[in-house]
Structure formats: structure tokens, C-alpha cells
N, C-alpha and C. Protein backbone atom coordinates (compact mmCIF):
# COMPACT_ATOMS: atom_id res chain seq x y z
N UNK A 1 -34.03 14.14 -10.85
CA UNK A 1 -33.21 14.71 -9.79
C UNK A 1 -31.74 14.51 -10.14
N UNK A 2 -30.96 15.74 -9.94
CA UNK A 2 -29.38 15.31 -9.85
C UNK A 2 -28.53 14.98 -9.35
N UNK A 3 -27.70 13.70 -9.93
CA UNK A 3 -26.90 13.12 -8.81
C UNK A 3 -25.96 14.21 -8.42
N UNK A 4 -25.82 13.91 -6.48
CA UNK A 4 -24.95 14.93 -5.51
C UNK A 4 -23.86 15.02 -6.73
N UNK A 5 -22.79 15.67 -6.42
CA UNK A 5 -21.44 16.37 -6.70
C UNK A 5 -20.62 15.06 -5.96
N UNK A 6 -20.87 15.24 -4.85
CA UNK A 6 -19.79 14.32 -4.37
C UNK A 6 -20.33 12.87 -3.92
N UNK A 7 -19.49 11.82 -3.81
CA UNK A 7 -20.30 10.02 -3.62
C UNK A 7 -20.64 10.29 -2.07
N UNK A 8 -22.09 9.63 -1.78
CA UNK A 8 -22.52 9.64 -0.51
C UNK A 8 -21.51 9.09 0.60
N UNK A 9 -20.74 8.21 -0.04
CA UNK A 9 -19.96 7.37 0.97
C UNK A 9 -18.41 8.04 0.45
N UNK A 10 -17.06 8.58 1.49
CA UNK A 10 -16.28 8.58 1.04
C UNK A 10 -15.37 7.62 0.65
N UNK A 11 -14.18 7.87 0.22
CA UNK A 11 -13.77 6.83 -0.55
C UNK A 11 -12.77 6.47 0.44
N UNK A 12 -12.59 4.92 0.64
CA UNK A 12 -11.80 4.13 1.51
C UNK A 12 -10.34 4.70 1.50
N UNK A 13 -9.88 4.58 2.60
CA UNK A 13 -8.54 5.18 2.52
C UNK A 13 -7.73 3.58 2.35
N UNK A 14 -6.10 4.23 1.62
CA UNK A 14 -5.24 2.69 1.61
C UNK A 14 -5.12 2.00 2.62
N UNK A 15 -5.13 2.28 4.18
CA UNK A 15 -5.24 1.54 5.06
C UNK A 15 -6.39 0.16 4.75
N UNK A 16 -7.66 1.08 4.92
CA UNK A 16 -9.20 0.22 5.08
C UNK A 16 -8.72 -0.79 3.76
N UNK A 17 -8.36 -0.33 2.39
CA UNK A 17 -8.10 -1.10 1.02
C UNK A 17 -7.35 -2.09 1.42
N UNK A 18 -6.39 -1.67 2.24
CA UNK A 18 -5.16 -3.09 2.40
C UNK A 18 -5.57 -3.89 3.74
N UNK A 19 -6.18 -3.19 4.35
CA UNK A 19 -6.15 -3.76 5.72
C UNK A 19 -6.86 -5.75 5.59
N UNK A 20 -7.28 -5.83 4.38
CA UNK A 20 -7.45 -7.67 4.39
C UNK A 20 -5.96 -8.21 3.42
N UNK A 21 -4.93 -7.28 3.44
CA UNK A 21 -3.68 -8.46 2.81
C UNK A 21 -4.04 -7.62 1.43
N UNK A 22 -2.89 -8.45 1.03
CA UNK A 22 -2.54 -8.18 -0.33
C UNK A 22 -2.42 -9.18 -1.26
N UNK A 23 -2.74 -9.53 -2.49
CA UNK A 23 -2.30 -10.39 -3.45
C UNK A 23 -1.29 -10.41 -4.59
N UNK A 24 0.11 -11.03 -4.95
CA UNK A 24 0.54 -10.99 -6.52
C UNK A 24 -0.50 -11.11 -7.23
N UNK A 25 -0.11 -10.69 -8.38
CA UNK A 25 -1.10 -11.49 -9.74
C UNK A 25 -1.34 -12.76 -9.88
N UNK A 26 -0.20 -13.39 -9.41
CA UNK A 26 -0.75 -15.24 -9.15
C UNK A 26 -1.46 -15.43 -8.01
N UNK A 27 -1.61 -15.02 -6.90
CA UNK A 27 -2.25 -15.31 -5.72
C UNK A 27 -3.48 -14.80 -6.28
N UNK A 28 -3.69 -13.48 -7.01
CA UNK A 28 -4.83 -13.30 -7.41
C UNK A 28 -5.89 -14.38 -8.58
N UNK A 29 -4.94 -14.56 -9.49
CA UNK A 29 -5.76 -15.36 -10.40
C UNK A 29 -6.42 -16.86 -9.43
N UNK A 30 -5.39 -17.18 -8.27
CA UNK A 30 -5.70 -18.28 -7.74
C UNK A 30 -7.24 -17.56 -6.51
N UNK A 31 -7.07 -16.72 -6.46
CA UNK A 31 -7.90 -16.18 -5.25
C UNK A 31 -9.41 -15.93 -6.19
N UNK A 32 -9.12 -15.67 -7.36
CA UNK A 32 -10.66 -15.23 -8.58
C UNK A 32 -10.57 -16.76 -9.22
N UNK A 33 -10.07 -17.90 -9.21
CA UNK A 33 -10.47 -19.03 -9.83
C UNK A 33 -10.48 -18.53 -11.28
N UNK A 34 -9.12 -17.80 -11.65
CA UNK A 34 -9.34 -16.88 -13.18
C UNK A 34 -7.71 -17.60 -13.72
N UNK A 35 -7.35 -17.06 -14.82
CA UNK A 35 -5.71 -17.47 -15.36
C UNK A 35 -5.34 -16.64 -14.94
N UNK A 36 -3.87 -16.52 -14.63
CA UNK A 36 -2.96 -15.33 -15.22
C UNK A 36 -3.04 -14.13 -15.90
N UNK A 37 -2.87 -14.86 -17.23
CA UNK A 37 -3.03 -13.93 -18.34
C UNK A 37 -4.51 -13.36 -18.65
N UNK A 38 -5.52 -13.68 -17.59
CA UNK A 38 -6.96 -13.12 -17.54
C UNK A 38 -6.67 -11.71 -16.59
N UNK A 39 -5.57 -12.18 -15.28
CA UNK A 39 -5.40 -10.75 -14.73
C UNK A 39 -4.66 -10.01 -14.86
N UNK A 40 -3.70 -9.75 -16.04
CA UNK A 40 -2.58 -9.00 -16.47
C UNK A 40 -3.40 -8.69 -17.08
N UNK A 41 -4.49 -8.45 -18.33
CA UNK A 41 -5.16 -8.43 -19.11
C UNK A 41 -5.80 -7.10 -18.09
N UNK A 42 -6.40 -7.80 -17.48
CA UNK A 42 -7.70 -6.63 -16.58
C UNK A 42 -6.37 -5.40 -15.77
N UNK A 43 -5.55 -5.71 -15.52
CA UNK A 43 -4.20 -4.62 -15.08
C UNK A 43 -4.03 -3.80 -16.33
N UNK A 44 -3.37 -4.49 -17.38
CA UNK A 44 -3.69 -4.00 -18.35
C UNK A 44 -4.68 -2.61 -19.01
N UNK A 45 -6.06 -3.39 -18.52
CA UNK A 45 -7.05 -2.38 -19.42
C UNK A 45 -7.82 -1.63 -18.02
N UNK A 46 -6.74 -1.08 -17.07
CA UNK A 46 -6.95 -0.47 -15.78
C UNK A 46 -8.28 -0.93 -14.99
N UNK A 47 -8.79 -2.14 -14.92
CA UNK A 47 -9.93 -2.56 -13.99
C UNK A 47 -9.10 -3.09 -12.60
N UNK A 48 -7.87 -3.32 -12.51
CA UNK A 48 -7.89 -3.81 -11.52
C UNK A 48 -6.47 -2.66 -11.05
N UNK A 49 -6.46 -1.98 -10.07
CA UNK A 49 -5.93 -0.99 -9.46
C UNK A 49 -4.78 -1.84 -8.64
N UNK A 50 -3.40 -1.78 -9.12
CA UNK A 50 -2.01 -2.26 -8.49
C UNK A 50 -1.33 -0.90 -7.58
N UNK A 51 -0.47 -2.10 -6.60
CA UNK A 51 0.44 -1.05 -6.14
C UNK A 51 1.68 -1.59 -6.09
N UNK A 52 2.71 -1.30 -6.04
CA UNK A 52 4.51 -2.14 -5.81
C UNK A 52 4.53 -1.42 -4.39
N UNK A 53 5.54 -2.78 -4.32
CA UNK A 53 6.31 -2.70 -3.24
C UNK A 53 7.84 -2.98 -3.99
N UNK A 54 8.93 -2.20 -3.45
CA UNK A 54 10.25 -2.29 -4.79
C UNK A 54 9.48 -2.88 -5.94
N UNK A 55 9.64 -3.92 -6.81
CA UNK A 55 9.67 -4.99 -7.73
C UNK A 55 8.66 -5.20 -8.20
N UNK A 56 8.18 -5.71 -6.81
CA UNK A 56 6.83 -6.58 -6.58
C UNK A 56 5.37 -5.99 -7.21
N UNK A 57 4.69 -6.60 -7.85
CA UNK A 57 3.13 -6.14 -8.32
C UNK A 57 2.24 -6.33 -7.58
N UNK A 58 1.60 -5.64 -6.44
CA UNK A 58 0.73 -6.38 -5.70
C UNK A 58 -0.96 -5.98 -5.76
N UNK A 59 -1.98 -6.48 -5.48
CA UNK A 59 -3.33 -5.93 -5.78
C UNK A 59 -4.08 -6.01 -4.31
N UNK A 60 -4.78 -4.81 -3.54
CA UNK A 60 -4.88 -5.67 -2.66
C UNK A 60 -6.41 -6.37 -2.87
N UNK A 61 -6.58 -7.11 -1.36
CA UNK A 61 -7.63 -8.23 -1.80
C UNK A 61 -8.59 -7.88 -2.18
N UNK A 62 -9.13 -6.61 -1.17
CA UNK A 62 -10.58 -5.79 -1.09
C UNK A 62 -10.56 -5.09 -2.60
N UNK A 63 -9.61 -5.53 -3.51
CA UNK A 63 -9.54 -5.06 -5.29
C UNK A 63 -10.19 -5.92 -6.05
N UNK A 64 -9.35 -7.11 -5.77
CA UNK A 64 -9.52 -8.04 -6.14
C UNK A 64 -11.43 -8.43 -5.97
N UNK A 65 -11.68 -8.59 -4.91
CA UNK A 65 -13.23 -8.29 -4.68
C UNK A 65 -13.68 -7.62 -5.57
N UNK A 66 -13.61 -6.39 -5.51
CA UNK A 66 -14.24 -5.17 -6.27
C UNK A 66 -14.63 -5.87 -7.85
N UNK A 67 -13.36 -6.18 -8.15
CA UNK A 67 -13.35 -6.44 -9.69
C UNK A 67 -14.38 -7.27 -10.05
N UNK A 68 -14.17 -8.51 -9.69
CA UNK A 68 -14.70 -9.64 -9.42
C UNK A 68 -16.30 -9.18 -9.13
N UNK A 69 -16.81 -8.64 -8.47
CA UNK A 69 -18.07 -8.14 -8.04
C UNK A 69 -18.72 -7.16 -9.43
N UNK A 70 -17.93 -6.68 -10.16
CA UNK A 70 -18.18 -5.88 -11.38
C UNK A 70 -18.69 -7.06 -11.74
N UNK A 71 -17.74 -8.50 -12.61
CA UNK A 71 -18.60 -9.41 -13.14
C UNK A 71 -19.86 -10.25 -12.60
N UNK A 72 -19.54 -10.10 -11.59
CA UNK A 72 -21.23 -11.15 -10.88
C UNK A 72 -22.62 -9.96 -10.90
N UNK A 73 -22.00 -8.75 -11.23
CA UNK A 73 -23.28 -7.73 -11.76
C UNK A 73 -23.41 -7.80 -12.79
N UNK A 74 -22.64 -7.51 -13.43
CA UNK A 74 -23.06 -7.88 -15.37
C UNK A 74 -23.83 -9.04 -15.42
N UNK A 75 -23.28 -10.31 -14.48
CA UNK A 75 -23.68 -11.27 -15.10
C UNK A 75 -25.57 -11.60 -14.97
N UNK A 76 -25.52 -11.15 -13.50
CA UNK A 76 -27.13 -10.78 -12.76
C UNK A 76 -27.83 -9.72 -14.16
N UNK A 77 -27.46 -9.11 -14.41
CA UNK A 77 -28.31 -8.12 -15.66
C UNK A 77 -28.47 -8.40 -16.99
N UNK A 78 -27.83 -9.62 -16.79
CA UNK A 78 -27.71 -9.65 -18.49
C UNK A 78 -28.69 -11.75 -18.34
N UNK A 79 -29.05 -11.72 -16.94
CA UNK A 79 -29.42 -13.26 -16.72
C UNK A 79 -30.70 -13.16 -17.74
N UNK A 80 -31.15 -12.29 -18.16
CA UNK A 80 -32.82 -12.74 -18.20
C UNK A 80 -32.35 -12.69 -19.54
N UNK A 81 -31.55 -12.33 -20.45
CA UNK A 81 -31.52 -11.99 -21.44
C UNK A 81 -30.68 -13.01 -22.97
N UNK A 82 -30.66 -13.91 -22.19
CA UNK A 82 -30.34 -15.16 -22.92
C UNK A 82 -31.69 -15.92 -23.66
């Protein structure tokens, strides 16, 4: 069978995305128990979706989630396989 054309669920608007806060890249690495230079890295290689405010780099949290949730699936699929 073929997957629909369009995702069953639409896609969150920036409100719903921001509506739990926002993180810097340091609040983030502190919020994923990750380095720094682990989340410039993932900004970097576009997994983790930024927005500015003037200056500022910010991610919001419900991103930060997202990302983070990518690795605790890999990690579940790849458990049996050690």
C-alpha cells in the first residue's frame, strides 16, 4: 500500500513548537546531558532546527526533544544487535 501524499498529523505550528520555552545551545547541551560542541555539531549537520532572536541562537525545547528522541530510537533498534 502507498504511503498518503500528505503526513496524517499536520505539522505543529511555531506557536505549539515554542510554546514549552526555548533553549541557547548551552541550556541545551545542559538540558540533553550532551557537550557543547556535541550540539553545534548536530546544528551544524541540520538535525537540530534553530531560530534567532537579534544575535541570539535559540532551539526550542519541544526540538531539543525531538532530536534527542531520534537517538533513544536508534538506540532501541540497534539493542538486540550487539
Amino acid at each position: 500500500m502507498a504511503r498518503p501524499a500528505t503526513p496524517m498529523f499536520p505539522e505543529p505550528t511555531a506557536e505549539e513548537i515554542c510554546s514549552e520555552g526555548a533553549l541557547s545551545p548551552d541550556g541545551a547541551a545542559e538540558f540533553t546531558s550532551l557537550s557543547r560542541p556535541e550540539i553545534d555539531r548536530a546544528i551544524a549537520r541540520g538535525e537540530i532546527e534553530i531560530f534567532r532572536y537579534g544575535r541570539r541562537v535559540l532551539i526550542a525545547k519541544r526540538e531539543a526533544v525531538r532530536w534527542l528522541a531520534t537517538y533513544l530510537e536508534a538506540s532501541r533498534q540497534n539493542a538486540g544487535r550487539i
